[in-house]
N, C-alpha and C. Protein backbone atom coordinates (compact mmCIF):
# COMPACT_ATOMS: atom_id res chain seq x y z
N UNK A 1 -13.24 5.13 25.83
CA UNK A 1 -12.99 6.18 24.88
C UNK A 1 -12.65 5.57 23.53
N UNK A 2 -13.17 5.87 22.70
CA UNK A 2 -13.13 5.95 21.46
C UNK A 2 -11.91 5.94 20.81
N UNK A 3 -11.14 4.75 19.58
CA UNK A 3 -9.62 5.19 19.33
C UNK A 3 -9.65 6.16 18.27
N UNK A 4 -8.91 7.75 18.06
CA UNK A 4 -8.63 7.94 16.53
C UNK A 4 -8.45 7.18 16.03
N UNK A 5 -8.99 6.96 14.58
CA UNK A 5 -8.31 6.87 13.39
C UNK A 5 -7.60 7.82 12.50
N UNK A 6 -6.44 6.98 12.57
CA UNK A 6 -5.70 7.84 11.34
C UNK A 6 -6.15 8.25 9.79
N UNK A 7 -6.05 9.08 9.07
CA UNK A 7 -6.28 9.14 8.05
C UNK A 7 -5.39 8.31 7.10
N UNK A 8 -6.00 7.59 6.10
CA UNK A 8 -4.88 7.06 4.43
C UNK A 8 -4.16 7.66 4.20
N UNK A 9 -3.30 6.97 4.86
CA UNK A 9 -1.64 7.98 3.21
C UNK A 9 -2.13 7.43 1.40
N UNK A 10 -2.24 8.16 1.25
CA UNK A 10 -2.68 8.25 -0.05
C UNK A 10 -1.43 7.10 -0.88
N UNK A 11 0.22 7.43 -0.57
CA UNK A 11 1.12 6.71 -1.30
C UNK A 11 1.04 5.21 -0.43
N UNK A 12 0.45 4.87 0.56
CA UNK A 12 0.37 3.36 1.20
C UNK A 12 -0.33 2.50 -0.01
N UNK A 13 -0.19 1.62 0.34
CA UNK A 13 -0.75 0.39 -0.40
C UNK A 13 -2.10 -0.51 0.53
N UNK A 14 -1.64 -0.80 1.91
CA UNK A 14 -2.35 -1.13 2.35
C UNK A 14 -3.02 -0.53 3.48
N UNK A 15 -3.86 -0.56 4.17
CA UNK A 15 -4.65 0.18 5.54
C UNK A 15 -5.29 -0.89 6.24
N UNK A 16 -5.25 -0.62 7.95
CA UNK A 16 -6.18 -1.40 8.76
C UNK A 16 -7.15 -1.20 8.27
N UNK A 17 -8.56 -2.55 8.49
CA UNK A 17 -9.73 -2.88 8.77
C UNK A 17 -10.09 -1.35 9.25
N UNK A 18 -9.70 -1.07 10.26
CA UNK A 18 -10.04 0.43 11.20
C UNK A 18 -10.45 1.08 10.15
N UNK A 19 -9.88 1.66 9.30
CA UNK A 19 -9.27 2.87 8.44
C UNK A 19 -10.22 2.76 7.51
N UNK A 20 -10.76 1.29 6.32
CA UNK A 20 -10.92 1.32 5.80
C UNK A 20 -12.63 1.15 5.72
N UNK A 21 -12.92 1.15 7.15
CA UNK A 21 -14.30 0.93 7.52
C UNK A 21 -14.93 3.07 8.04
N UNK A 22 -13.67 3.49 8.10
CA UNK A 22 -14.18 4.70 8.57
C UNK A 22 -14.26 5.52 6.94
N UNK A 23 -13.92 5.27 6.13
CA UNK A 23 -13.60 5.69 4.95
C UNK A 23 -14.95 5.59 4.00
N UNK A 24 -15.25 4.08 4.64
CA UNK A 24 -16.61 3.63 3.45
C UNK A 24 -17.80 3.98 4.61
N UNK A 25 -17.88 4.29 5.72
CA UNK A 25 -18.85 4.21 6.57
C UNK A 25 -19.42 3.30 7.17
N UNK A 26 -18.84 2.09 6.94
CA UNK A 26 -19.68 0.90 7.43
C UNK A 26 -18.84 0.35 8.92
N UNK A 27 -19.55 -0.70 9.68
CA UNK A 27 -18.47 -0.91 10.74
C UNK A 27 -17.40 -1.82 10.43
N UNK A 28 -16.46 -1.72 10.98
CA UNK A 28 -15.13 -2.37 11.58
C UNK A 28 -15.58 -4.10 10.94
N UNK A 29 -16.59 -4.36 11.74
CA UNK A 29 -16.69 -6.16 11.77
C UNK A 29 -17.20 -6.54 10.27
N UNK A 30 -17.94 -5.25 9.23
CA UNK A 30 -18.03 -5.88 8.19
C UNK A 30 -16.80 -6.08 7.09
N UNK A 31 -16.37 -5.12 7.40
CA UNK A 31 -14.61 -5.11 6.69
C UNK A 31 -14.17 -6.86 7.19
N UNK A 32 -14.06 -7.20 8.30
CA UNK A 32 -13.82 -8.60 8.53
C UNK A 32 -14.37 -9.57 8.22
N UNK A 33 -15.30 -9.44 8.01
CA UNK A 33 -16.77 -10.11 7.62
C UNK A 33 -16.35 -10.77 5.89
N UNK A 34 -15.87 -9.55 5.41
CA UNK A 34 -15.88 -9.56 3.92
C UNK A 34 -14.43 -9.95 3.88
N UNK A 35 -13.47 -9.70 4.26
CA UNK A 35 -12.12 -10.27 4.49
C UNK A 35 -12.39 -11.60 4.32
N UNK A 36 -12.79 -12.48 5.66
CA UNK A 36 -13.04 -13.80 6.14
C UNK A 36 -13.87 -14.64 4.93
N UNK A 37 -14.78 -13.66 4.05
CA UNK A 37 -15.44 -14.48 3.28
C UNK A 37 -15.24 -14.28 1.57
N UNK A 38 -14.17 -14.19 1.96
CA UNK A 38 -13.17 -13.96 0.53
C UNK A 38 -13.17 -12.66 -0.71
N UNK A 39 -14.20 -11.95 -0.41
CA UNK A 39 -14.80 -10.84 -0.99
C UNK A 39 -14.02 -9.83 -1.35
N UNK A 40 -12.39 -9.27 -0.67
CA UNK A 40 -11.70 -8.39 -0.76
C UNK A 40 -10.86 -8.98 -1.55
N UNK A 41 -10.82 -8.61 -2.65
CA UNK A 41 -9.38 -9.31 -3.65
C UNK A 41 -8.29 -8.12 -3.10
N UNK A 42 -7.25 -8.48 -2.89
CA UNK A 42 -5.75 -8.53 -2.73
C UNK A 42 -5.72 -8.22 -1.06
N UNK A 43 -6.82 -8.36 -0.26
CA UNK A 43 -6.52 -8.30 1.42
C UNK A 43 -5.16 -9.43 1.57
N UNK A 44 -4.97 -9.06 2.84
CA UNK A 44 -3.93 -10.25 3.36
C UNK A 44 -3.67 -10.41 4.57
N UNK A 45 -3.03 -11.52 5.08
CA UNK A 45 -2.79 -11.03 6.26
C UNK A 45 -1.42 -11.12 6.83
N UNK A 46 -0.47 -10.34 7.59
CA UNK A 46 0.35 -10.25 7.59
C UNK A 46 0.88 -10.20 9.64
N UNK A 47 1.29 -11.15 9.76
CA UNK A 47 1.48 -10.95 11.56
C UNK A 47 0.21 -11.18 12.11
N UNK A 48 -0.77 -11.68 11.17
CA UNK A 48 -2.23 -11.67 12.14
C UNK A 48 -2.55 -10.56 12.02
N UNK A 49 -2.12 -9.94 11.50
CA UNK A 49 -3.05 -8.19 11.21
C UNK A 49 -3.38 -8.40 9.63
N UNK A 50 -5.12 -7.99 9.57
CA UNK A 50 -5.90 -7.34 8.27
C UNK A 50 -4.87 -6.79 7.29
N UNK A 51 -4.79 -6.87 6.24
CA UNK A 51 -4.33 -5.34 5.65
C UNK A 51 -5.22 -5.17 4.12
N UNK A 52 -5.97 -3.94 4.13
CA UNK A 52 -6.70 -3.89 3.31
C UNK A 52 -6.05 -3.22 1.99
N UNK A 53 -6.16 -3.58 0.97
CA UNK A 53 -5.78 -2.55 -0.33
C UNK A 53 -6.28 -1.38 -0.34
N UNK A 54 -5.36 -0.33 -0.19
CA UNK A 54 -6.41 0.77 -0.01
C UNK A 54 -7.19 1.42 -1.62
N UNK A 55 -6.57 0.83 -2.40
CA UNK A 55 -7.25 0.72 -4.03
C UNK A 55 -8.53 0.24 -3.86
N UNK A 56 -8.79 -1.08 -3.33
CA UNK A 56 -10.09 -1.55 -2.98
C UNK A 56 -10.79 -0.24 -2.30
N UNK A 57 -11.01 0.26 -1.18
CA UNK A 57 -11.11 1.42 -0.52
C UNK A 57 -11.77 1.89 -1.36
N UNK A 58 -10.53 2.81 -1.71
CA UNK A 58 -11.48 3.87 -2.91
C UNK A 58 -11.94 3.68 -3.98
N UNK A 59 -12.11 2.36 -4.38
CA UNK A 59 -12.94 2.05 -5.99
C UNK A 59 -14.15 1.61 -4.93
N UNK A 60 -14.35 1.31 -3.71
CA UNK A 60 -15.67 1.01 -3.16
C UNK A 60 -16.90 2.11 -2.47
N UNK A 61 -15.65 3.45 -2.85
CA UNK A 61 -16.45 4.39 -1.52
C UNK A 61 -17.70 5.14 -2.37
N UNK A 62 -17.99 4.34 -3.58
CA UNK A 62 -18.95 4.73 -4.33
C UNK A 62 -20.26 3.67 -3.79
N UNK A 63 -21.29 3.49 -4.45
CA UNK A 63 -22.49 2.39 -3.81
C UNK A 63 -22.41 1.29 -4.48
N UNK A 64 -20.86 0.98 -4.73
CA UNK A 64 -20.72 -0.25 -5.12
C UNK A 64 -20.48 -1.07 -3.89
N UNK A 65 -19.90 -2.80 -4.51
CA UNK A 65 -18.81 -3.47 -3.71
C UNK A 65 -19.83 -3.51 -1.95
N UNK A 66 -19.21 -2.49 -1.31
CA UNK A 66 -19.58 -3.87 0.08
C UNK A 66 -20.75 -2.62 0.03
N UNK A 67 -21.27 -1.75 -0.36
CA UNK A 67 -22.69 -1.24 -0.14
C UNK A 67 -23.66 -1.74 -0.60
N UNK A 68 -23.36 -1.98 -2.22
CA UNK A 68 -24.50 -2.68 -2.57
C UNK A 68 -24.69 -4.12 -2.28
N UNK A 69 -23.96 -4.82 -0.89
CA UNK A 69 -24.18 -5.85 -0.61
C UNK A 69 -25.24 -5.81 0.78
N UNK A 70 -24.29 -4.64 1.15
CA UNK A 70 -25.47 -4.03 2.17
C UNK A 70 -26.67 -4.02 1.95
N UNK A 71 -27.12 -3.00 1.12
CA UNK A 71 -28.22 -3.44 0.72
C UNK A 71 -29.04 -4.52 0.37
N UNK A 72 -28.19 -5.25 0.04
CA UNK A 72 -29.44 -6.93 -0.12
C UNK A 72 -29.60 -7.61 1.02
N UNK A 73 -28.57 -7.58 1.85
CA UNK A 73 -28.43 -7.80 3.28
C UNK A 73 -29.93 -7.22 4.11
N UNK A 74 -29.92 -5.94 3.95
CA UNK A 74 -31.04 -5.30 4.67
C UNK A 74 -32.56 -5.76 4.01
N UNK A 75 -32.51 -6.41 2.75
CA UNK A 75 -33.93 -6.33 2.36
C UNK A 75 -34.61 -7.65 2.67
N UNK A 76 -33.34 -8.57 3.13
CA UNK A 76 -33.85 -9.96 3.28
C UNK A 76 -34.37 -10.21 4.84
């Protein structure tokens, strides 16, 4: 079974990988993907847990940032 995700508190600062992959539409492993390969300015990690800026988030949920990477991804 499938886990909910919670929705963004809007006043948080940061959000799981989870959260911030259901937000932009893409999966879980590219949020890590882009973590791991330095791409998220102000990620971190804290206890071994992701924590994404959720500022990043929403300045990305446009076809910028990790979509339009997507896209070059797919054409190659």
């Amino acid at each position: 079974m499938a886990r909910k995700v919670k929705p963004i508190n809007p006043e948080q600062r940061y959000c799981a990988p989870r959260q911030a992959a259901k937000v932009l539409g893409i999966s879980e492993y590219l949020i890590y993907k882009s973590y791991h390969a330095g791409e998220i300015p102000g990620a971190r990690e804290l206890g071994g847990r992701v924590l994404i800026p959720v500022m990043w988030v929403y300045g990305n949920e446009t076809n910028e940032g990790v979509h339009s990477r997507l896209d070059e991804q797919g054409t190659q």
